[in-house]
Protein backbone atom coordinates (compact mmCIF):
# COMPACT_ATOMS: atom_id res chain seq x y z
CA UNK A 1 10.40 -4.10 -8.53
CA UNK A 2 12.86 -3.23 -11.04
CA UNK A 3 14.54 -6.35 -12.55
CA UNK A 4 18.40 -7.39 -11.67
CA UNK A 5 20.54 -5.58 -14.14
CA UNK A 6 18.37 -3.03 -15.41
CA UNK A 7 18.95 -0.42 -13.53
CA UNK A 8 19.83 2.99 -14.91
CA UNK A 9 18.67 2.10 -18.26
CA UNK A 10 21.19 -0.25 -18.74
CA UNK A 11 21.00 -3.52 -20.02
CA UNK A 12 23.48 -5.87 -18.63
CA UNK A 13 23.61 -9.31 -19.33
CA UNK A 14 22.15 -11.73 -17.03
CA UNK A 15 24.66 -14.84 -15.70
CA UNK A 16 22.47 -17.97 -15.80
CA UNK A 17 22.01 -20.11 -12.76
CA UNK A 18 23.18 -23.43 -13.22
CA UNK A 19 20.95 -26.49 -11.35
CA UNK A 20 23.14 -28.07 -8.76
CA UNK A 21 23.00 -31.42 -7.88
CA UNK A 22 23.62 -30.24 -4.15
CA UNK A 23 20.13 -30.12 -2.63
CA UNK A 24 18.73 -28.43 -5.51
CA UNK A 25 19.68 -25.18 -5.24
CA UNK A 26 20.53 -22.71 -7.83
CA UNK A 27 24.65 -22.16 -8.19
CA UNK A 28 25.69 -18.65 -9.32
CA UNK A 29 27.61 -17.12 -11.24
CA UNK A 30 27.85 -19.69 -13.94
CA UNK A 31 30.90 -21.72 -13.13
CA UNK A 32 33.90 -21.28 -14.76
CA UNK A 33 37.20 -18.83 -14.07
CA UNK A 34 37.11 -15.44 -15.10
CA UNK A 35 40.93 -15.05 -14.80
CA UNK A 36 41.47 -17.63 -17.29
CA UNK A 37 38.73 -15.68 -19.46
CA UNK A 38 40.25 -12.36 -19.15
CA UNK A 39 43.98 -14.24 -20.06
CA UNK A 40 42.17 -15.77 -23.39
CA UNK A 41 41.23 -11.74 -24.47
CA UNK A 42 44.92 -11.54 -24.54
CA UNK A 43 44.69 -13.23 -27.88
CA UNK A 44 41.90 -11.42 -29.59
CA UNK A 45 43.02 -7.23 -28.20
CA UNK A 46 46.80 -7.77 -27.83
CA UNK A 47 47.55 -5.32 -24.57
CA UNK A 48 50.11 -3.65 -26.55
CA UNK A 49 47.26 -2.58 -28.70
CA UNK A 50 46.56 -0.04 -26.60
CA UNK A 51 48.85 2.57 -27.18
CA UNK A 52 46.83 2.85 -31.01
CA UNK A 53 45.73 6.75 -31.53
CA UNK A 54 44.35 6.41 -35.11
CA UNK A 55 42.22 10.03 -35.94
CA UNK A 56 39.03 9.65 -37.52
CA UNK A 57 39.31 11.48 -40.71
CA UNK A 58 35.56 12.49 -40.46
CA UNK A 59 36.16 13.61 -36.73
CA UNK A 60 35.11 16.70 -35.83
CA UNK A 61 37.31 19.90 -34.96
CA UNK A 62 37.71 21.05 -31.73
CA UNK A 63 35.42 24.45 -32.18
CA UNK A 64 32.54 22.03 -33.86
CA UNK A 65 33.17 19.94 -31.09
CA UNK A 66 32.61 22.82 -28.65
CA UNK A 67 29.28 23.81 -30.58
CA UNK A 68 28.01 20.87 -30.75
CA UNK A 69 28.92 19.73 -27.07
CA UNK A 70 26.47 23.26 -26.30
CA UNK A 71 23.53 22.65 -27.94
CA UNK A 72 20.52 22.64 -25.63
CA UNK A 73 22.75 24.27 -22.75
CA UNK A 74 21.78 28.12 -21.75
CA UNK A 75 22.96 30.01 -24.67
CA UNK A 76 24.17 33.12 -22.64
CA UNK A 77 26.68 30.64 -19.99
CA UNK A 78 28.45 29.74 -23.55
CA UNK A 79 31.15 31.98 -23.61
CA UNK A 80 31.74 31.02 -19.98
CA UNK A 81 32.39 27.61 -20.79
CA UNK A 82 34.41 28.00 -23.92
CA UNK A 83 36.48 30.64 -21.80
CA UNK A 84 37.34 27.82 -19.11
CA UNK A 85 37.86 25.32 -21.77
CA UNK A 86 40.43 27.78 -23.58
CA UNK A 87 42.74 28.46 -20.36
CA UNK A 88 44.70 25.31 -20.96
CA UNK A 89 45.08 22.03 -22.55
CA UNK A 90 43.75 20.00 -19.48
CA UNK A 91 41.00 22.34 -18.88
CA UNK A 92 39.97 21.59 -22.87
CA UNK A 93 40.36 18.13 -21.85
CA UNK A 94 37.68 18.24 -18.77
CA UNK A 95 35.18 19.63 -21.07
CA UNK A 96 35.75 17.38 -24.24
CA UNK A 97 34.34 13.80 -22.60
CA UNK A 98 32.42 13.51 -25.68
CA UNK A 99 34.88 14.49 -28.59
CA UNK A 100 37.54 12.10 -26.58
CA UNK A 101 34.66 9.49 -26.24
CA UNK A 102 34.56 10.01 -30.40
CA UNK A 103 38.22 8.76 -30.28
CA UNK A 104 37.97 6.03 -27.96
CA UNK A 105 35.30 4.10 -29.82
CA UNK A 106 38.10 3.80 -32.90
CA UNK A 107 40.82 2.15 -30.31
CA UNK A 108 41.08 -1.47 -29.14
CA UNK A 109 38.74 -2.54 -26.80
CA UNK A 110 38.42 -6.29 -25.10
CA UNK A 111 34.81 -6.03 -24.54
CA UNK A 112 34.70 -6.47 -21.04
CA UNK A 113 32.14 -3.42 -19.77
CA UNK A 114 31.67 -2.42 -16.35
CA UNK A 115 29.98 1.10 -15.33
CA UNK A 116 32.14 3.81 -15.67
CA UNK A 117 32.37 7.76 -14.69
CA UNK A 118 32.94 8.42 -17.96
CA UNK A 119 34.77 11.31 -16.90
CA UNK A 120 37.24 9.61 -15.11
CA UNK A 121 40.25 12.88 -15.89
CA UNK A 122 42.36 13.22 -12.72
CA UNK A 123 40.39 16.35 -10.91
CA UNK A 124 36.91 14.32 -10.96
CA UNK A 125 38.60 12.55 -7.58
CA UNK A 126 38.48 13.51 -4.34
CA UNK A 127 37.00 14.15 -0.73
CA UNK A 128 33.72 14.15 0.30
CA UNK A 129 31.92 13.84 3.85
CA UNK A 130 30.32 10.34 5.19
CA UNK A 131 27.22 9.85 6.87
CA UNK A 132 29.27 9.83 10.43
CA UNK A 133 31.53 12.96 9.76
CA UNK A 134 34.66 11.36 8.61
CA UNK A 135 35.86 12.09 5.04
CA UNK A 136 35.82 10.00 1.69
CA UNK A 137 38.31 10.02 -1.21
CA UNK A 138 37.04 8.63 -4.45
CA UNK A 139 35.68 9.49 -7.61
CA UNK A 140 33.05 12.24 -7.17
CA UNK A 141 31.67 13.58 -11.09
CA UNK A 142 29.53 11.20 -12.33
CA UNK A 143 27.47 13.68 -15.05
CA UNK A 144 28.39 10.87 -18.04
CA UNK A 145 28.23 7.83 -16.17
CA UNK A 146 26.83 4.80 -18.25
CA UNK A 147 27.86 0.84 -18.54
CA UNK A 148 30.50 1.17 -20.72
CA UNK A 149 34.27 -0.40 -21.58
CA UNK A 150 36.47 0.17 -19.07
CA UNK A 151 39.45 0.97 -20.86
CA UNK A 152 37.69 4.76 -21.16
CA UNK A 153 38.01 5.85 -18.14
CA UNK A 154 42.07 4.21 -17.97
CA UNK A 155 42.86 6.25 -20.68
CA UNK A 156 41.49 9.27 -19.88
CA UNK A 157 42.78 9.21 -16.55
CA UNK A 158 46.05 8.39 -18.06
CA UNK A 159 45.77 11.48 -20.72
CA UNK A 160 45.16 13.86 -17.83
CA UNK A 161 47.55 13.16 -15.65
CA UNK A 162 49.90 13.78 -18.75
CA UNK A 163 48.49 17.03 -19.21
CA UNK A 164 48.14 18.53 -15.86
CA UNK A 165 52.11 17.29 -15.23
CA UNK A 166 52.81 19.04 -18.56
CA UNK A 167 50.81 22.31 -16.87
CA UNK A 168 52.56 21.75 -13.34
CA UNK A 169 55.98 21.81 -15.34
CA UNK A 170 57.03 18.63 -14.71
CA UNK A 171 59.08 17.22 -17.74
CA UNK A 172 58.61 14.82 -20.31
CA UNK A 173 59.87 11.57 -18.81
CA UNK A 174 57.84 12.89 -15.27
CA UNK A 175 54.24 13.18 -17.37
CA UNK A 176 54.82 9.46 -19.13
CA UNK A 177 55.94 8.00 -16.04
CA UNK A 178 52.67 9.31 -14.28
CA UNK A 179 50.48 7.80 -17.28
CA UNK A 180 52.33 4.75 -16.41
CA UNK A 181 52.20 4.04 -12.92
CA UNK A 182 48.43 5.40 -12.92
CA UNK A 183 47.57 1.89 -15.31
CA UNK A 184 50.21 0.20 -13.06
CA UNK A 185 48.69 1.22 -9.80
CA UNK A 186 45.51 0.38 -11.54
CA UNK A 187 46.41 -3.26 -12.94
CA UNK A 188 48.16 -4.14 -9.17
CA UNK A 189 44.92 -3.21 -7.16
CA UNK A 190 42.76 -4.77 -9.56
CA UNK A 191 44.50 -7.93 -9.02
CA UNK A 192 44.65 -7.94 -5.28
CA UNK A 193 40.88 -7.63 -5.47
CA UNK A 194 40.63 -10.47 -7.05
CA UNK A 195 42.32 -12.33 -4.52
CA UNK A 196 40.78 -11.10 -1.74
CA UNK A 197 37.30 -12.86 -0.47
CA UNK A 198 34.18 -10.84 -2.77
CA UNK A 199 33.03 -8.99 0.69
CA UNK A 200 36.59 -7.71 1.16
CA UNK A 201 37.03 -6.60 -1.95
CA UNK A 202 33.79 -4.85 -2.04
CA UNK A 203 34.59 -2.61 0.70
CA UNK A 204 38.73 -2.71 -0.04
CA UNK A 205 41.18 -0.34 0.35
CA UNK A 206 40.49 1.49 3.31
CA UNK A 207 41.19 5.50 3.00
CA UNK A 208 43.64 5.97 6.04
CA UNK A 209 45.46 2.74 4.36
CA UNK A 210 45.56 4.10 0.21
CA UNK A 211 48.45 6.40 1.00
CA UNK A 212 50.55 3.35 1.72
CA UNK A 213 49.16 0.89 -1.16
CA UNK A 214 49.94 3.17 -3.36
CA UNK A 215 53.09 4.19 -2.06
CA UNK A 216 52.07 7.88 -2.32
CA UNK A 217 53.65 9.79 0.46
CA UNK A 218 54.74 12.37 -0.73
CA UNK A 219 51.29 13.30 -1.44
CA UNK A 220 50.42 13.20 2.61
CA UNK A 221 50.99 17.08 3.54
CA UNK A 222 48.89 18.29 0.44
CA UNK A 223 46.13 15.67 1.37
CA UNK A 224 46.24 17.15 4.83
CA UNK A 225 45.45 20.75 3.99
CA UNK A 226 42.79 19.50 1.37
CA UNK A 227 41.53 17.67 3.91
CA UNK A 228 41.66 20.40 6.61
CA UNK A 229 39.95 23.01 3.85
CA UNK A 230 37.11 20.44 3.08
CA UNK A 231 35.91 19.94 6.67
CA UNK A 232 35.83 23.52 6.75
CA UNK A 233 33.18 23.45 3.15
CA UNK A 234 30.19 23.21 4.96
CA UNK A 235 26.40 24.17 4.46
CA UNK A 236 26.84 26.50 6.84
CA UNK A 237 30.44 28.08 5.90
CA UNK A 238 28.06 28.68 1.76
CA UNK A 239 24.96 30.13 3.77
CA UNK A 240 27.24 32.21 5.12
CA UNK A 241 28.94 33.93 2.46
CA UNK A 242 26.36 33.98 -0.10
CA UNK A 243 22.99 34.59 1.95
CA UNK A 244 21.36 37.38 4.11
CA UNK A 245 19.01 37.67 7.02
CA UNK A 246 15.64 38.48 6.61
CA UNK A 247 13.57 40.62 9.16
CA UNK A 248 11.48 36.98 9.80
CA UNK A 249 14.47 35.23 10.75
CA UNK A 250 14.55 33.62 7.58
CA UNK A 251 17.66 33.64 4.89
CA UNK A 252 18.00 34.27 1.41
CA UNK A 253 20.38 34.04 -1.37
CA UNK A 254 22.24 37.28 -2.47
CA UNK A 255 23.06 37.99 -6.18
CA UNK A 256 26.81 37.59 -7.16
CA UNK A 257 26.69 37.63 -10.63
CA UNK A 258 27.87 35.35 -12.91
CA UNK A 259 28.05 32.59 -11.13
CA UNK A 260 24.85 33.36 -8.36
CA UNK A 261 22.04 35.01 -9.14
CA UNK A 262 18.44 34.85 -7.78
CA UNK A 263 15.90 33.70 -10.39
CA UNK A 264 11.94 34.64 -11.10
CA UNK A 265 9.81 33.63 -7.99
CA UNK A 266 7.81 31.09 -10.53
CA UNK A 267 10.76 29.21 -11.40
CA UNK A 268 11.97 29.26 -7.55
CA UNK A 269 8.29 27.91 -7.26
CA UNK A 270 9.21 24.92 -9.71
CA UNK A 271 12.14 23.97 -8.33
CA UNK A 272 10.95 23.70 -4.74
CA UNK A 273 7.35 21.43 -5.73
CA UNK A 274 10.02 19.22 -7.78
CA UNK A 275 11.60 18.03 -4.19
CA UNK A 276 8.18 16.14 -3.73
CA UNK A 277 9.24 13.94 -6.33
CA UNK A 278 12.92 13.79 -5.14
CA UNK A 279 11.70 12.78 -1.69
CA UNK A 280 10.33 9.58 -3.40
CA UNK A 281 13.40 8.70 -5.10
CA UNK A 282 15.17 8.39 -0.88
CA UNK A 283 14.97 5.63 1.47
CA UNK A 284 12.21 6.18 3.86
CA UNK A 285 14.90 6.32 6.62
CA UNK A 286 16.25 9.38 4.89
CA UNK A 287 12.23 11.22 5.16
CA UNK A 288 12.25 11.96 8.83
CA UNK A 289 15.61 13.43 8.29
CA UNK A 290 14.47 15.96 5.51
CA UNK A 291 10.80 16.72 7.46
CA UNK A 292 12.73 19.15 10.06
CA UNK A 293 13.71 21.06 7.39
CA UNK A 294 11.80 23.99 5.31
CA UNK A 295 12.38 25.67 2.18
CA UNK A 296 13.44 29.43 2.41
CA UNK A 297 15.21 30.12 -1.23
CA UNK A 298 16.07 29.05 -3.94
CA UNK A 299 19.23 30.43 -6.61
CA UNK A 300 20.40 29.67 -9.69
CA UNK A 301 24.09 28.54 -9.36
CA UNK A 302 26.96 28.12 -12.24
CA UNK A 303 28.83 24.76 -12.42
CA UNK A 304 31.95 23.69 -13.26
CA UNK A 305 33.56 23.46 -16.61
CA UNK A 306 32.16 20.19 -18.08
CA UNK A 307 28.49 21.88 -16.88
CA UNK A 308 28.26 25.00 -17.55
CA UNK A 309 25.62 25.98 -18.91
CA UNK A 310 23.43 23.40 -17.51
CA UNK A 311 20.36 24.39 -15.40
CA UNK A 312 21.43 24.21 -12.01
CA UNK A 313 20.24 25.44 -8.69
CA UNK A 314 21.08 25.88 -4.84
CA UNK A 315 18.48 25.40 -2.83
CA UNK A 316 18.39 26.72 0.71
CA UNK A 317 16.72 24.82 3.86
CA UNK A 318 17.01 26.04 7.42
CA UNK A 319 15.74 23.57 10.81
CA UNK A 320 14.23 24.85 13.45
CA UNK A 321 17.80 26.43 15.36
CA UNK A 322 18.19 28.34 11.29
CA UNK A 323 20.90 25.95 11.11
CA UNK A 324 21.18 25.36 6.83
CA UNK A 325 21.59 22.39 4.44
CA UNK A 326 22.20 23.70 0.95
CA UNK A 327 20.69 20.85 -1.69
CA UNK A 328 21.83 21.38 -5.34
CA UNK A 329 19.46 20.21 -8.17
CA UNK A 330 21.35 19.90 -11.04
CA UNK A 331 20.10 19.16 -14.64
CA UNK A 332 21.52 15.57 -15.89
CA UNK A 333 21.94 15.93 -19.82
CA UNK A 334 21.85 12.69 -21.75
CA UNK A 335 26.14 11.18 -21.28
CA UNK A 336 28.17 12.67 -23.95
CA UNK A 337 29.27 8.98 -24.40
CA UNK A 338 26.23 7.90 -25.07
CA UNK A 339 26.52 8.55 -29.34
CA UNK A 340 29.43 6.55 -29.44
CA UNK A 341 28.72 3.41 -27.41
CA UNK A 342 27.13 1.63 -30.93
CA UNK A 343 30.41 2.50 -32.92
CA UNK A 344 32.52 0.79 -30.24
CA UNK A 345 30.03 -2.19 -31.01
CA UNK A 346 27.94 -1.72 -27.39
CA UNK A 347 23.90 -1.75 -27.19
CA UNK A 348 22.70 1.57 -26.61
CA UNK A 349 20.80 1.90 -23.42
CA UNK A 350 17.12 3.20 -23.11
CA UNK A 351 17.49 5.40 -19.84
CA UNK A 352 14.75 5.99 -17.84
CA UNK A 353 15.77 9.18 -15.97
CA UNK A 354 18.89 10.93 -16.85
CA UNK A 355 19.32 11.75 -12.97
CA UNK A 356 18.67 8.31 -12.50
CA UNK A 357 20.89 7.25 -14.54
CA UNK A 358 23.34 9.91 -12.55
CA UNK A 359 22.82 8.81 -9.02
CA UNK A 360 22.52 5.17 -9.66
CA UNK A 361 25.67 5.42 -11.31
CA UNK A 362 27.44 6.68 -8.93
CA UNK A 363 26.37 4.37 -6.15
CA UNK A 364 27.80 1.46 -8.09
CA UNK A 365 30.74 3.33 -8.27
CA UNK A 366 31.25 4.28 -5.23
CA UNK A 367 32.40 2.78 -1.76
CA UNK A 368 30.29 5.30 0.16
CA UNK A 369 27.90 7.63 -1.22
CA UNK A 370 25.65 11.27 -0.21
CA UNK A 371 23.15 9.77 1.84
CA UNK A 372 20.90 12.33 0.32
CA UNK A 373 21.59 11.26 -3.28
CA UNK A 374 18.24 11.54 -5.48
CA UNK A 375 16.58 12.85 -8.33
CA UNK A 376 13.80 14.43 -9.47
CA UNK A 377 11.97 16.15 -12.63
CA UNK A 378 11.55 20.52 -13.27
CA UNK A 379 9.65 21.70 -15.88
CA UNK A 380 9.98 18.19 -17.88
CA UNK A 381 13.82 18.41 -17.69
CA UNK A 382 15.43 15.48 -15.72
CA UNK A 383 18.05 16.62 -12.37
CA UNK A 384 20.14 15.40 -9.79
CA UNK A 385 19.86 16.08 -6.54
CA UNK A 386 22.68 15.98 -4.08
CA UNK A 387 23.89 17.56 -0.83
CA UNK A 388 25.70 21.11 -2.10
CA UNK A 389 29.06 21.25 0.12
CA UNK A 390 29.34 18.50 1.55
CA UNK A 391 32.88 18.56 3.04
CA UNK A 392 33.98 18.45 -0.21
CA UNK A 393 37.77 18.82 -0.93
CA UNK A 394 39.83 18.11 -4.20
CA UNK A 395 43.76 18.04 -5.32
CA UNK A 396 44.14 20.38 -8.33
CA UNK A 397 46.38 18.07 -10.40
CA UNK A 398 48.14 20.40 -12.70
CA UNK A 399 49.00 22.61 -9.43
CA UNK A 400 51.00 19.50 -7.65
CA UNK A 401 54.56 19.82 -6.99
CA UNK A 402 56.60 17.32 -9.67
CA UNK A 403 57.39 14.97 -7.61
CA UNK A 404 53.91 14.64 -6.32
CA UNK A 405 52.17 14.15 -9.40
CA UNK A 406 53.35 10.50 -9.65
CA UNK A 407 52.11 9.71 -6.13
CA UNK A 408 48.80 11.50 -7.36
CA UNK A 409 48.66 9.15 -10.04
CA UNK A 410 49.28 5.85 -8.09
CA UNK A 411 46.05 6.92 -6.17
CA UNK A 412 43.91 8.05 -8.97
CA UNK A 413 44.70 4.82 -10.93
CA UNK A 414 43.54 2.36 -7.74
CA UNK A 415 40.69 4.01 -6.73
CA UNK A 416 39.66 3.66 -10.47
CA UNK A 417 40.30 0.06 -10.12
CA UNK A 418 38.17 0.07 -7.19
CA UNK A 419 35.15 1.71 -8.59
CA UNK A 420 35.75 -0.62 -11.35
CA UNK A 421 35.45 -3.86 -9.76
CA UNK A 422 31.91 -3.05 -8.02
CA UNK A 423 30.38 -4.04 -11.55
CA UNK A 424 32.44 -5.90 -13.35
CA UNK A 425 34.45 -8.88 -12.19
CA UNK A 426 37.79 -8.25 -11.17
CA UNK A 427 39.15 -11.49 -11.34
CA UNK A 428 38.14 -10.96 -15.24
CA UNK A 429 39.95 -7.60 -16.13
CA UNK A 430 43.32 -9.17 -13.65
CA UNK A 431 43.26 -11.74 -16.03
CA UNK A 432 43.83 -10.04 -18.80
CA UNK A 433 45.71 -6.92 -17.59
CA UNK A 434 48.19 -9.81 -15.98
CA UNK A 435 51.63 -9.29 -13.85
CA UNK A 436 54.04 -7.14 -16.56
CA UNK A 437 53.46 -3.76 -17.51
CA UNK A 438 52.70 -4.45 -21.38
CA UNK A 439 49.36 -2.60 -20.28
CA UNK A 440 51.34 0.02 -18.62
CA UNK A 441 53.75 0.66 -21.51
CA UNK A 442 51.00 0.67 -23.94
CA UNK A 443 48.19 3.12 -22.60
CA UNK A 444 51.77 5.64 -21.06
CA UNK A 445 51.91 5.92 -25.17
CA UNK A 446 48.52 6.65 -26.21
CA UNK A 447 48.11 9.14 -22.81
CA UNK A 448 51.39 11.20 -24.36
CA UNK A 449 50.10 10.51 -27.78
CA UNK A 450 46.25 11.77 -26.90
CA UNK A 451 47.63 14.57 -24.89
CA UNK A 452 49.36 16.07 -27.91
CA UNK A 453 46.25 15.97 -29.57
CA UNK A 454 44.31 17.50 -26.75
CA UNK A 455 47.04 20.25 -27.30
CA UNK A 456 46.22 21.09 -31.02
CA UNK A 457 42.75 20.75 -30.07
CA UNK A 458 43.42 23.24 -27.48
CA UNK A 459 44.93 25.75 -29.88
CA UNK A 460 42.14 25.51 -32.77
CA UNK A 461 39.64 26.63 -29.76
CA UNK A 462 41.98 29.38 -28.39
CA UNK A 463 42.27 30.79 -32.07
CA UNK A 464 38.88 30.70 -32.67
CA UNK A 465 38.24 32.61 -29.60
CA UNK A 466 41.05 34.89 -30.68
CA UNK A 467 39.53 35.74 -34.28
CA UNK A 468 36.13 35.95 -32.93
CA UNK A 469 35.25 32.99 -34.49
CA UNK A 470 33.67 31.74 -31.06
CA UNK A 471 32.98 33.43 -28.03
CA UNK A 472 34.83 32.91 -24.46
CA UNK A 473 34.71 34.62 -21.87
CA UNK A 474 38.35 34.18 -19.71
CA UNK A 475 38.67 34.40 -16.10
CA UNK A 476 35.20 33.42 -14.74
């Protein structure tokens, strides 16, 4: 059995149990009040702190930051990536976790961790389907999830939404204000979960009810349409479109090129004999499920920006009516964040499984979860493995309307706080966020401040590209 606060390779400190002199039994957590705790960090990391952007002068530019970001990815998806990095600032942004991680271990931190996406930029939320049909919205990227300060993933939320406002034209004052209310929205929920009863909290903030906690209706008729498109992304609706009948009744995957392309029958082969070991990483509830399925194909399949150029395949499984279920198995990379978690002072975890580290991740993170979340080992490399289409649905921040992108960030920022609070105590990080906006004030300046560096970064890598210096492919 693995042992309490282990798990994904993480070492987490243990709270001792204290003797009571009530029958015996063991009282836990240690006693004491985490509010007052997180108000005494006020003294130590001042909140106002927070808005510090000091640049390393040893950091590394944006094109070495590129390179480096690549190595041990498929050398030939390079361009591909570099061309979706170079299309705009907040598209360099999604695929720099680990040159903004570089920053973020020089800032103030208070030393309270909890497990974080790591990736927490404003189009890694969104909807996904439950176990009973109905949809999700939460965080959904979890590729550089690891036990980490929280602060992170505020401030890069908070950079991105000041980005994708600048790309969705909204002005200056707009793109703060977002930063703002997203660490507002952020601070407030945090603190009504740590009011609320633990087993409340745990489950808090119901979907059908964040629209109105976060005050975010304006945001209601473009969550309808990405909610009507994502019950529409189905299994079936993929299968469709990118496979073909065979003469046994059978399907298989047809070549679209870049992004889909069928792959040597030996590494199909490997990929299919590496769900053995994924089956073991399931509940046994989920076995029966999986048994009435077989395997027909299997595809290579390019992933989005922050991935490409991972090792990632579709993998195609009919029942007995030739009804599909698409899995993906997707290679987990070591977190980009992972370098710089001893220079902000944090023990470096020893991770068992890089998928493992993935999926258990994300099921801290999140309220509900892919029932069919797992991982598994090909050809010695560690993957994920995970329902592909799943009713999945996102809001493409920089294309929001203005006035929506405030609303957008109201939501972002408390289902952060949500994810948050399943690992670290809430009642700790209220304390010291407390009731005024000195929080919000501070990380709205280092967002604006960040963003115009993610903007000169932006511009080194498209003038690279330009003088051939790097190559990018644009528009794929």
């Amino acid at each position: 059995m693995t042992e309490v606060g282990t798990e994904i390779g993480v070492a987490v400190p243990r709270q001792r149990a204290r003797i009571s002199p009530v029958r015996g039994f063991a009282r836990w957590p240690v006693q004491g009040s985490p509010k007052e705790e997180g108000k005494a960090l006020r003294a130590r990391v001042r909140r106002r702190s927070h808005a510090e952007l000091a640049v390393d002068t040893d950091r590394p530019d944006a094109v070495t930051a590129v390179q480096e970001s690549s190595r041990g990815r498929i050398p030939e998806l390079a361009p591909i990536r570099v061309g979706r990095m170079a299309a705009t600032p907040f598209a360099f942004l999604r695929g720099a976790a680990g040159l903004m991680a570089y920053d973020l271990a020089r800032t103030p931190m208070t030393g309270i961790n909890a497990q974080i996406c790591g990736d927490a930029h404003a189009a890694n939320f969104g909807l996904y389907g439950d176990a009973r049909g109905g949809l999700v919205i939460d965080l959904n990227d979890f590729d550089e999830t690891v036990h980490g300060p929280w602060e992170w993933d505020l401030k890069r939320l908070a950079t991105s939404l000041v980005l994708a406002g600048r790309e969705a034209g909204a002005d200056e004052d707009t793109c703060r204000a977002a930063a703002h209310d997203a660490v507002g929205a952020y601070r407030r929920t945090m603190r009504l979960l740590a009011r609320l009863p633990v087993l409340d909290a745990w489950n808090a903030i119901a979907d059908e009810e964040l629209v109105s906690h976060t005050d975010a209706h304006d945001l209601l008729g473009t969550l309808e349409r990405v909610s009507q498109k994502a019950r529409n992304n189905t299994s079936g609706r993929f299968a469709a479109k990118a496979t073909e009948p065979l003469e046994d009744g059978g399907r298989r995957f047809v070549d679209a090129p870049p992004v889909l392309r069928r792959i040597p029958d030996s590494e199909a082969a490997a990929v299919a004999a590496s769900l053995e070991e994924y089956l073991t990483t399931l509940t046994e509830d989920r076995l029966p499920l999986l048994a009435r399925y077989a395997v027909h194909d299997v595809a290579f399949r390019v992933v989005g920006t922050g991935s490409v150029g991972t090792r990632s395949y579709v993998v195609l499984l009919l029942d007995h009516r030739g009804e599909p279920l698409i899995l993906q198995v997707k290679e987990a990379r070591p977190s980009a964040l992972l370098p710089h978690l001893a220079t902000a002072g944090h023990p470096v975890p020893e991770v068992e499984h890089e998928g493992r580290r993935v999926v258990l991740g994300q099921k801290r993170m999140q309220v509900v979860s892919d029932i069919l979340l797992g991982w598994t080992t090909v050809e010695g490399r560690p993957y994920q493995v995970r329902q592909f289409r799943n009713r999945k649905g996102s809001v493409e921040p920089a294309a929001l309307a203005a006035d929506q992108v405030d609303d957008y960030a109201r939501m972002t920022g408390a289902l952060l706080a949500r994810a948050h609070a399943h690992s670290a105590d809430p009642r700790l990080i209220s304390g010291y966020c407390g009731k005024n906006e000195e929080l919000d004030e501070a990380i709205a300046t280092f967002a604006v401040a960040y963003a115009d560096r993610t903007e000169a970064d932006h511009e080194e890598l498209v003038a690279a590209v330009r003088d051939g210096r790097i190559q990018g492919e644009m528009g794929v």
